[in-house]
Each structure stands twice: as C-alpha cells, then as structure tokens.
C-alpha atoms as a PDB file:
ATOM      1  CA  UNK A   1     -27.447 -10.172  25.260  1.00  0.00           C
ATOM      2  CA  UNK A   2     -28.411 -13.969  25.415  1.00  0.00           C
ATOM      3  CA  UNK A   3     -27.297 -16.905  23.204  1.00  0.00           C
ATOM      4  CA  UNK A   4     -30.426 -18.315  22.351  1.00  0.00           C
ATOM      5  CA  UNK A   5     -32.260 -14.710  21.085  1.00  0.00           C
ATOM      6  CA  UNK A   6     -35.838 -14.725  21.177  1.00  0.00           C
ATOM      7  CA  UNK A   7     -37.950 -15.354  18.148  1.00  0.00           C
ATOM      8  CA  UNK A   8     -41.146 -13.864  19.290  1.00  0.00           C
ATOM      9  CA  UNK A   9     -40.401 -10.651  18.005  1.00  0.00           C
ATOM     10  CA  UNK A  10     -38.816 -12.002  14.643  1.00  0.00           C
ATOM     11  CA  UNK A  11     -41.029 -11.342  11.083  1.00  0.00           C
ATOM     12  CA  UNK A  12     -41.055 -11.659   7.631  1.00  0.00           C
ATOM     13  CA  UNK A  13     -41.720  -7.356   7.676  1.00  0.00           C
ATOM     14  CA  UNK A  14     -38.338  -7.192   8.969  1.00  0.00           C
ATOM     15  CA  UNK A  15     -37.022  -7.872   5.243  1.00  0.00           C
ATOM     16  CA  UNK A  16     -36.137  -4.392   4.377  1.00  0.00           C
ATOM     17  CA  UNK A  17     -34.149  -3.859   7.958  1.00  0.00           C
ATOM     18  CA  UNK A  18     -32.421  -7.716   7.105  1.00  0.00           C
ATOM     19  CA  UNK A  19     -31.390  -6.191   3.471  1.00  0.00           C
ATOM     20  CA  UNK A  20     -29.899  -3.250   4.931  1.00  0.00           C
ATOM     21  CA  UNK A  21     -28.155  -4.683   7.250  1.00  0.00           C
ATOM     22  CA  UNK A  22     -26.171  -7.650   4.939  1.00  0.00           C
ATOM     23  CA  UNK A  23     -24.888  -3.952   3.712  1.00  0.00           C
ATOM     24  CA  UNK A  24     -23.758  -3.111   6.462  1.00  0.00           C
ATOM     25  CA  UNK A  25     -21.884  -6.347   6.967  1.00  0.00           C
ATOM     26  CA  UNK A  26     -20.775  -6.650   3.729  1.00  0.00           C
ATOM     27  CA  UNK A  27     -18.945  -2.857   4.366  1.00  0.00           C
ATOM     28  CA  UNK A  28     -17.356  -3.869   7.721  1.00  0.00           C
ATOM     29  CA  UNK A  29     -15.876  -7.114   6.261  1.00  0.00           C
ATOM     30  CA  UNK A  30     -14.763  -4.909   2.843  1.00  0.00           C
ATOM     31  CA  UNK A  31     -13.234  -2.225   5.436  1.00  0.00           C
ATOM     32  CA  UNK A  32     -11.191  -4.851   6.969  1.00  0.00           C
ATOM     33  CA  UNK A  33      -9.617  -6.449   3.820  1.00  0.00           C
ATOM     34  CA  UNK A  34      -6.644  -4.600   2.381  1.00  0.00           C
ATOM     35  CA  UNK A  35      -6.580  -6.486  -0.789  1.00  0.00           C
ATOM     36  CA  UNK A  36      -9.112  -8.976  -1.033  1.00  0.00           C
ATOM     37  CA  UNK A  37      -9.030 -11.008  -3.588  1.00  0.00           C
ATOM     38  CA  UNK A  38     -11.702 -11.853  -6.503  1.00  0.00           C
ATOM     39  CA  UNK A  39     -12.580 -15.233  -4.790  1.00  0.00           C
ATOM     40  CA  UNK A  40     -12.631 -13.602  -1.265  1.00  0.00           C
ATOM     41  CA  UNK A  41     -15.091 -10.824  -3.108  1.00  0.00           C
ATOM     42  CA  UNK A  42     -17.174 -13.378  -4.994  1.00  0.00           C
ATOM     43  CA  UNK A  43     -17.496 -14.775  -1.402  1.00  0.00           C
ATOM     44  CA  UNK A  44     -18.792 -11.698   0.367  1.00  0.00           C
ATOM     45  CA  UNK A  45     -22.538 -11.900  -0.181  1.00  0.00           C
ATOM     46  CA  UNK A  46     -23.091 -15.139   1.083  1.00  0.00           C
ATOM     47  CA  UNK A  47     -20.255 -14.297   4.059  1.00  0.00           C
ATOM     48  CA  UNK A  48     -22.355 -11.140   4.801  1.00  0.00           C
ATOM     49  CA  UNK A  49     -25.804 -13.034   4.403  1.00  0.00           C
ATOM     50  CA  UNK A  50     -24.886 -15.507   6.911  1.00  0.00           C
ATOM     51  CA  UNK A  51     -22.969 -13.520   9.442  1.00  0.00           C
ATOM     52  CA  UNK A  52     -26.583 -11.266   8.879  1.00  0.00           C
ATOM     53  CA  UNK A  53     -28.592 -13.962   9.656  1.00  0.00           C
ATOM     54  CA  UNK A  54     -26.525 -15.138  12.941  1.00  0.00           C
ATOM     55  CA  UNK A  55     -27.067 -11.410  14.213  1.00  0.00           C
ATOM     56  CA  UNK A  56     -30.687 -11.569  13.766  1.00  0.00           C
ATOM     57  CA  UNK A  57     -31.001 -15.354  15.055  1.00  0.00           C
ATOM     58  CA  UNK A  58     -29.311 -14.259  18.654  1.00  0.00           C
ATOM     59  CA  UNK A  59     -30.927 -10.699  18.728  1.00  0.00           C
ATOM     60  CA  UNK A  60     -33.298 -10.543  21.685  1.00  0.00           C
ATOM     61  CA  UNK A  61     -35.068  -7.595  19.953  1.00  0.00           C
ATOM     62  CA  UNK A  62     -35.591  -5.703  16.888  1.00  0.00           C
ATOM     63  CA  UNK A  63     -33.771  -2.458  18.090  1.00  0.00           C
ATOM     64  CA  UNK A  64     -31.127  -4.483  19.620  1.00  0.00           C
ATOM     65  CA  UNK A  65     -30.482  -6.387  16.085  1.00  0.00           C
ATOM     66  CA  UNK A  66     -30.685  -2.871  14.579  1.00  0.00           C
ATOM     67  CA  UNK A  67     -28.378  -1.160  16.986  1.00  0.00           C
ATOM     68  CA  UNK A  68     -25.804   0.551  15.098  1.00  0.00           C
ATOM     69  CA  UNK A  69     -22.990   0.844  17.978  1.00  0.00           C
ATOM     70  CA  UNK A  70     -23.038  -2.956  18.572  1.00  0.00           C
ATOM     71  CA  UNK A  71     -23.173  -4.310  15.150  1.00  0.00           C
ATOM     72  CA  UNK A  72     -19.190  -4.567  15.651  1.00  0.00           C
ATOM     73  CA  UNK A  73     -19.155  -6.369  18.720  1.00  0.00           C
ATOM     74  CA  UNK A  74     -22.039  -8.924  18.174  1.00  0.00           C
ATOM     75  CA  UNK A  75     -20.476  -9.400  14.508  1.00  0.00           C
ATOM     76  CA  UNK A  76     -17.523 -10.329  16.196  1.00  0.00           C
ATOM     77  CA  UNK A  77     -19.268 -13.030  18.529  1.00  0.00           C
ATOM     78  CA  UNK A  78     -21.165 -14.736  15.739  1.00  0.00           C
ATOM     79  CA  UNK A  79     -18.541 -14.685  13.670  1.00  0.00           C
ATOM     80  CA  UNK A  80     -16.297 -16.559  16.208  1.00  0.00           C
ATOM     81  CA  UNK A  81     -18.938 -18.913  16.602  1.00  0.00           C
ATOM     82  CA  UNK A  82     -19.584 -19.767  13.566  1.00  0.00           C
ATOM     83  CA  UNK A  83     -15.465 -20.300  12.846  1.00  0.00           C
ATOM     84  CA  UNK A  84     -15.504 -22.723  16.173  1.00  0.00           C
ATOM     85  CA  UNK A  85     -18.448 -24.641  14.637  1.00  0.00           C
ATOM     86  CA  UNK A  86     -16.894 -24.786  11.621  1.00  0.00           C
ATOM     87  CA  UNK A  87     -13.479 -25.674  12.508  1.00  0.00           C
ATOM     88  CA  UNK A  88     -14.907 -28.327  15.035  1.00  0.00           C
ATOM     89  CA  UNK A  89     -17.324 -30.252  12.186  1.00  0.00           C
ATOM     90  CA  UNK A  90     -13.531 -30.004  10.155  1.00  0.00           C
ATOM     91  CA  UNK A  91     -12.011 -31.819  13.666  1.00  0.00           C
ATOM     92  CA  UNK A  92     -14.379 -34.350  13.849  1.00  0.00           C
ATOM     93  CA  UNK A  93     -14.661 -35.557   9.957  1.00  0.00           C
ATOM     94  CA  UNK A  94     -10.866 -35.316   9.873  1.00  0.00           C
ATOM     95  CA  UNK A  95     -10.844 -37.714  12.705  1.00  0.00           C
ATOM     96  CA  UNK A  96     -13.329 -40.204  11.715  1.00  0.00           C
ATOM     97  CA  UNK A  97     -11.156 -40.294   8.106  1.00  0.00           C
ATOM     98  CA  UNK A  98      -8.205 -41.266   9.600  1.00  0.00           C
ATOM     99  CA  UNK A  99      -8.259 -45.199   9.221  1.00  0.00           C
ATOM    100  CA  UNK A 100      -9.183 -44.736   5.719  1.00  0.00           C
ATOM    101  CA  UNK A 101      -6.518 -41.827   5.359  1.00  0.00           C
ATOM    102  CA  UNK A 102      -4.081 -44.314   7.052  1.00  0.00           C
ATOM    103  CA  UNK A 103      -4.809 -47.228   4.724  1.00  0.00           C
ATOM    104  CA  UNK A 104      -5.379 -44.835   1.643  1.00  0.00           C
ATOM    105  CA  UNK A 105      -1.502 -43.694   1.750  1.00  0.00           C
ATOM    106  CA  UNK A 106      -0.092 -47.555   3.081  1.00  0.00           C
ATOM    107  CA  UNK A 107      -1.722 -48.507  -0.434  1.00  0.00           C
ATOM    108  CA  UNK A 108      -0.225 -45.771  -2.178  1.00  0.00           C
ATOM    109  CA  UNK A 109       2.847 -46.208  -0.833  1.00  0.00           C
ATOM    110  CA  UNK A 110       2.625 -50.366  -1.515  1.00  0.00           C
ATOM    111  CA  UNK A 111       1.473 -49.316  -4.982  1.00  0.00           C
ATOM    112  CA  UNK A 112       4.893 -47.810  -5.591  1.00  0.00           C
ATOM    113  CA  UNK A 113       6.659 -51.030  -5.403  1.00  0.00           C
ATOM    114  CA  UNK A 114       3.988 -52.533  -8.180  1.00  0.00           C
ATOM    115  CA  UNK A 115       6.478 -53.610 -11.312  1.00  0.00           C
ATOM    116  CA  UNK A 116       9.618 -52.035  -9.929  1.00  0.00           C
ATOM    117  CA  UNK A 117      12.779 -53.262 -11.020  1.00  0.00           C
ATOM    118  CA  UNK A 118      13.242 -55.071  -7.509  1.00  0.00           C
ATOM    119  CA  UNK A 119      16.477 -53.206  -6.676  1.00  0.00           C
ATOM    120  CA  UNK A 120      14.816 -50.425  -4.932  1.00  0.00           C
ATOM    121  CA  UNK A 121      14.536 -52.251  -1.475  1.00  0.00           C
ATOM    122  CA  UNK A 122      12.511 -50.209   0.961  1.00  0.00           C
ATOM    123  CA  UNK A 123      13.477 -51.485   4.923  1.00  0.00           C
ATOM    124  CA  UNK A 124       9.813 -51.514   5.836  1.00  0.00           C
ATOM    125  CA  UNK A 125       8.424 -53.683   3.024  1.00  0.00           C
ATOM    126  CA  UNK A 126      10.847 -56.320   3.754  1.00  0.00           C
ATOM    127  CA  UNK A 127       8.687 -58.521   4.565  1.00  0.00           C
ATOM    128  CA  UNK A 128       6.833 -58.545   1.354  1.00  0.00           C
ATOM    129  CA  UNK A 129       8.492 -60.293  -1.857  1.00  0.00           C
ATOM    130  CA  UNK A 130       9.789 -58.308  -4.520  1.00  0.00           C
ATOM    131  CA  UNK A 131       7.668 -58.171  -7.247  1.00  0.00           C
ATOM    132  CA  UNK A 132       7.686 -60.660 -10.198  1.00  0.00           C
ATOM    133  CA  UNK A 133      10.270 -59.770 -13.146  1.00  0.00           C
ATOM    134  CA  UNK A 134       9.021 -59.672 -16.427  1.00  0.00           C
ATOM    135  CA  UNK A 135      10.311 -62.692 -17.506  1.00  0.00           C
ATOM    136  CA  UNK A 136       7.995 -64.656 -14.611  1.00  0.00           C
ATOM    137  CA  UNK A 137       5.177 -62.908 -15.181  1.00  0.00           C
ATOM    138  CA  UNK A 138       5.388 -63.668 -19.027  1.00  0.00           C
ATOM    139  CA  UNK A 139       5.556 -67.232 -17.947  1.00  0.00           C
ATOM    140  CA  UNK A 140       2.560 -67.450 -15.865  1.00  0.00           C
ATOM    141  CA  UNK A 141       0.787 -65.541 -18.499  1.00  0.00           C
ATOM    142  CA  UNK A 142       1.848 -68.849 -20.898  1.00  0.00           C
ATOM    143  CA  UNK A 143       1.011 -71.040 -18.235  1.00  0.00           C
ATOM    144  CA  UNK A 144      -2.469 -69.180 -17.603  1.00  0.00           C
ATOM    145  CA  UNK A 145      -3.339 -69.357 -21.479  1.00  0.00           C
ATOM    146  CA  UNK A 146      -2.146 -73.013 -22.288  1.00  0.00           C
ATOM    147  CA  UNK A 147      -4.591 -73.888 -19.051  1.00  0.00           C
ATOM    148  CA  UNK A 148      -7.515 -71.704 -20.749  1.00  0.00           C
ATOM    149  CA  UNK A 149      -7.225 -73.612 -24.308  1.00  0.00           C
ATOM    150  CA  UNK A 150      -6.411 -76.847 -22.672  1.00  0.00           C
ATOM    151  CA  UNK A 151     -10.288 -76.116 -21.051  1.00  0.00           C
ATOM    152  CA  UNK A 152     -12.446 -75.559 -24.488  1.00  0.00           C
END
C-alpha cells in the first residue's frame, strides 16, 4: 500500500462502509484497553473517527480500505503517524516557547524576592539590591504625596 492513497475512487456513497468501519475501530481500541477510563471512553468516538478517516485517506481502493485482515496492520501505521505528527507539532511549539518559558520562570523566581524581609539572600540575585523595608517605602510614599499637593 502507498502513502499518498488515491482519491479517485473515494465518494460520499461510501458513508455507510465509513460508519461501519469507526465500529470497527472503536472495538479494536476498546479490546485493547483493560480499564479505560471515563475520559479515555468519552474520547473514543472522535479517536475512532479520526484513526477511520486516516485509513480511508491512504487506502488505494475501496476493498483495500474495507479489507477486514488488514484493518490491524494499517490501523497500526496511521496511528503511528498520526502520534509522530502529533508529538513533533508538541516539539516544535515547545521549542519556539522556550525564551518566553525562560523569562516567564526568571520573573517568577525575581517575583519571590518582591517585599521579603531582606534576610533571605539568594547567591544568584546578588547583584540586585534587597528590596526596600517598610519603613523606606513609607517614606517615599510621604515624599511622593507632599510632591503631588505641593503641585495643585
């Protein structure tokens, strides 16, 4: 069997054969789960309609796609497709998120310091000043008042 599958013979009187065989798939992935649970089973028709649709996509013919001693095997090789697709789209947007990932948690973890009692000294935030006691930043919030009313 080829990737690509050939189109020509697909139709919309196929329906009935398409219905019966998300059944099918639906029954092989059931058969396979010991205890699935209610998500996994709330998951199965759309699993079984899209794993359906794959086999009839790539099926070079109508008997072929219908062929009841290959539905294993081809299940297998769409299935494994579509897991590499998906897990390389997950590859790729994990790496493009990385340098806002990285800056996400070097805020988070700057955040922490944020009106801390100054006593927790962390080695790699030396650099940065402790933050301002309570006592100086009730003074600059004098300071920034007296220098509003002084304005009106």
């Amino acid at each position: 069997g080829g990737g690509g599958g050939g189109s020509d013979w697909q139709s919309d009187s196929h329906l009935k054969y398409r219905r019966a065989m998300v059944k099918v798939v639906a029954e092989l992935l059931a058969s396979r789960k010991a205890n699935p649970s209610a998500k996994w089973l709330s998951e199965l028709p759309y699993k079984a309609r899209k794993l359906e649709e794959a086999l009839y996509r790539t099926a070079p013919s109508l008997e072929a796609y219908m062929d009841g001693r290959t539905v294993k095997a081809r299940l297998k090789v769409v299935a494994s497709a579509i897991t590499n697709r998906f897990r390389n789209a997950r590859r790729r947007s994990s790496t493009m998120s990385v340098g806002s990932t990285s800056a996400m948690s070097m805020s988070m973890s700057s955040a922490g310091n944020v009106g801390g009692s100054g006593s927790r000294s962390r080695p790699h935030s030396s650099s940065m000043p402790p933050p301002p006691s309570n006592q100086q930043h009730q003074a600059s919030a004098r300071r920034a008042r007296s220098l509003n009313d002084g304005a009106s």
